[in-house]
C-alpha atoms as a PDB file:
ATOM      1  CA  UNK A   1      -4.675  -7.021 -19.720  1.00  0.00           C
ATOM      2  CA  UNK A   2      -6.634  -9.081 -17.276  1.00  0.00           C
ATOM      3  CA  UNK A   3      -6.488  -8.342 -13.725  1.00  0.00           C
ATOM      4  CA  UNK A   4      -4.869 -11.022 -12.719  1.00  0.00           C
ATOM      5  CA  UNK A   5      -1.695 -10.008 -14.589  1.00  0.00           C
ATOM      6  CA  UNK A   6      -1.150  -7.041 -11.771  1.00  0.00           C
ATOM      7  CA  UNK A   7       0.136  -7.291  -8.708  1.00  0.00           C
ATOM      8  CA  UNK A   8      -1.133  -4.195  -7.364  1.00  0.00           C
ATOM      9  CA  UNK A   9      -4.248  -1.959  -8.665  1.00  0.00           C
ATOM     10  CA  UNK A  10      -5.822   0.494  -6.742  1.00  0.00           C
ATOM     11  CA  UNK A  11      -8.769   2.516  -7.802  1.00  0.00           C
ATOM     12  CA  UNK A  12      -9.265   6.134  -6.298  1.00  0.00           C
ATOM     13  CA  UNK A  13      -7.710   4.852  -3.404  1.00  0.00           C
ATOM     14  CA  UNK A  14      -7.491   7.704  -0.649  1.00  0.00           C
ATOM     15  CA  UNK A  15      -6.403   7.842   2.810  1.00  0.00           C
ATOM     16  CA  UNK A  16      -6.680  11.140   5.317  1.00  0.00           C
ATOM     17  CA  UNK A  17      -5.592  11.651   9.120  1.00  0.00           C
ATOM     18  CA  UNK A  18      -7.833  14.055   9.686  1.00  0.00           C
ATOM     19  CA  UNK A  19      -7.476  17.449   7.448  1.00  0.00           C
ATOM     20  CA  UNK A  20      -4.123  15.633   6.057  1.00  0.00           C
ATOM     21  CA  UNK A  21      -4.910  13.705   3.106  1.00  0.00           C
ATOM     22  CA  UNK A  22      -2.115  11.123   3.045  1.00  0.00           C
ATOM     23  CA  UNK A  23      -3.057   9.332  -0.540  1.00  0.00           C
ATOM     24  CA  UNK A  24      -5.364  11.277  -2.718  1.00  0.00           C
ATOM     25  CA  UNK A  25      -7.340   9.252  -5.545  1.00  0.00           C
ATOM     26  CA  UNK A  26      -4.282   6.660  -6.311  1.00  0.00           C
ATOM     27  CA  UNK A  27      -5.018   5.347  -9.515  1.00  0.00           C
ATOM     28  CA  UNK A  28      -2.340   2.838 -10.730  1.00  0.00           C
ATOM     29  CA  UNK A  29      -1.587  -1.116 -11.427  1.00  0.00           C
ATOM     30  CA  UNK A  30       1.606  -2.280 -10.967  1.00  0.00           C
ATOM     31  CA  UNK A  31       2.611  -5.477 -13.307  1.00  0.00           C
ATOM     32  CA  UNK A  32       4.074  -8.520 -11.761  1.00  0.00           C
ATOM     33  CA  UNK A  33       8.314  -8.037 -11.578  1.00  0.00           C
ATOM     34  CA  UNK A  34       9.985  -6.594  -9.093  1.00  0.00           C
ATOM     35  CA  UNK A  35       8.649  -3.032  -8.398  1.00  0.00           C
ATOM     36  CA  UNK A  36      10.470  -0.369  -5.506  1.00  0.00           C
ATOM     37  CA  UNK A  37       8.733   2.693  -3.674  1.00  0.00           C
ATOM     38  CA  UNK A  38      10.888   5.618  -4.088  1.00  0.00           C
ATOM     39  CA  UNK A  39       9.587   9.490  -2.539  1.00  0.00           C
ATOM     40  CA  UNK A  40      10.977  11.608  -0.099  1.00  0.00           C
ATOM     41  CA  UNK A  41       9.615  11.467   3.258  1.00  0.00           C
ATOM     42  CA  UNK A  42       6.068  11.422   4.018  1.00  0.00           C
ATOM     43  CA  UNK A  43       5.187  11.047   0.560  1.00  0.00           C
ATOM     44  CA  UNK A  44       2.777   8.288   1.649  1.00  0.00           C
ATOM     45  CA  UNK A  45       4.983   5.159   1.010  1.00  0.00           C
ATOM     46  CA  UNK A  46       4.512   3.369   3.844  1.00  0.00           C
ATOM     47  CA  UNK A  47       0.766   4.785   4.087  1.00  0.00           C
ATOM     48  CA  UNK A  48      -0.138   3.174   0.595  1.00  0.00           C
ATOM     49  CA  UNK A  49       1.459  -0.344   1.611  1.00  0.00           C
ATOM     50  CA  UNK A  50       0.330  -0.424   4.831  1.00  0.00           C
ATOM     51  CA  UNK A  51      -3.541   0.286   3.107  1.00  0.00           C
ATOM     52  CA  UNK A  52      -3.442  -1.875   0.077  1.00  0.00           C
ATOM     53  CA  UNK A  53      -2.540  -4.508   2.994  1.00  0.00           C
ATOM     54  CA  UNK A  54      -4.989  -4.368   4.853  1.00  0.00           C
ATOM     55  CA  UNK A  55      -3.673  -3.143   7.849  1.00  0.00           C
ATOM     56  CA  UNK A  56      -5.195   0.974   7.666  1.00  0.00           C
ATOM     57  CA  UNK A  57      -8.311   1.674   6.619  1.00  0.00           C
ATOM     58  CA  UNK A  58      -8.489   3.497   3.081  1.00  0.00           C
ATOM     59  CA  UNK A  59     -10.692   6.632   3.565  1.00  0.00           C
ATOM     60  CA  UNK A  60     -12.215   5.569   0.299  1.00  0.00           C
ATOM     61  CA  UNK A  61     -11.685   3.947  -2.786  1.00  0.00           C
ATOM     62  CA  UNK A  62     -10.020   0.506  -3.111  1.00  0.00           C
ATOM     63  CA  UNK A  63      -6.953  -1.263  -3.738  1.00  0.00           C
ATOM     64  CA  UNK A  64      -5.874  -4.746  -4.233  1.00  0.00           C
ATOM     65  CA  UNK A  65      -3.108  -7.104  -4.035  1.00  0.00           C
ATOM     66  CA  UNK A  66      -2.661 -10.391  -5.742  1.00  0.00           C
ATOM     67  CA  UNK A  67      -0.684 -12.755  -3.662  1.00  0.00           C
ATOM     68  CA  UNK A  68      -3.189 -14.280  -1.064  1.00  0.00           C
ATOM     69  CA  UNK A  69      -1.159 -14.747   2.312  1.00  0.00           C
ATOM     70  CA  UNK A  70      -2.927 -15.514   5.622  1.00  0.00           C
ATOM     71  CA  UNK A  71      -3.929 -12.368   7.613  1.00  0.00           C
ATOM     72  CA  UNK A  72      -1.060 -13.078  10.440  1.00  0.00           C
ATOM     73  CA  UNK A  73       1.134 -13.226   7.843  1.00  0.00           C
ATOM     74  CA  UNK A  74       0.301  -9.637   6.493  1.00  0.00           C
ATOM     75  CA  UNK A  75       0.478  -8.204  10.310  1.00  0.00           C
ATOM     76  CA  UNK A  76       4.124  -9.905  10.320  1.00  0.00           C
ATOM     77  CA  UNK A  77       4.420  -8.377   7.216  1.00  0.00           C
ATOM     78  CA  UNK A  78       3.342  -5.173   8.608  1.00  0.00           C
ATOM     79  CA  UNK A  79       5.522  -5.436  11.685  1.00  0.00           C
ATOM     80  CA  UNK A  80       8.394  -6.023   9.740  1.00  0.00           C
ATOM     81  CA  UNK A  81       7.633  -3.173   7.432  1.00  0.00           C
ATOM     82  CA  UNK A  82       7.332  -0.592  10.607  1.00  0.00           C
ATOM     83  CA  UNK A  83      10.471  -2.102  11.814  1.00  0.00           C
ATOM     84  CA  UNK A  84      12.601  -2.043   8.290  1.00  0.00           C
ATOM     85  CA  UNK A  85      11.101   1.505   7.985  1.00  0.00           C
ATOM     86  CA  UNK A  86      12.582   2.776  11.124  1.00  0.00           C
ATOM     87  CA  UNK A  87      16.142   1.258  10.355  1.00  0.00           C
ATOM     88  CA  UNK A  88      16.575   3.523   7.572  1.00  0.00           C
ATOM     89  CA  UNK A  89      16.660   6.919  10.057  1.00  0.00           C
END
């Protein structure tokens, strides 16, 4: 399967705040479809979105998306993520 026929794929993707290490070597790719992000709290949902988005740094490792949007669309996205997110409490 080409590359191009996931939506997501990350490759030892990991992101720490300092000693906590939010998303440790994320391996996956996630086919086309419609997809959900289910884990309790600070699982690192929001952490592995926000990443594979652009809009945190990954520690190391790398992840991708395929849709190309424009960068202020992915920091509405981002707003609107942050602001969904916070809803739900």
């Amino acid at each position: 399967m080409s590359d191009y026929e996931h939506l997501i794929h990350t490759t030892d993707l990991c992101k720490s705040y300092g000693p906590h290490m939010a998303l440790e070597n994320l391996n996956l790719k996630v086919k086309k479809g419609a997809t959900g992000l289910l884990g309790p709290n600070g699982a690192g949902k929001s952490t592995f979105l926000k990443t594979i988005l652009g809009l945190i740094q990954a520690t190391s490792g790398d992840g991708h998306v395929l849709v190309m949007i424009s960068e202020r669309k992915v920091r509405q996205f981002g707003q609107e993520l942050v602001i969904c997110q916070n809803m739900m409490h």
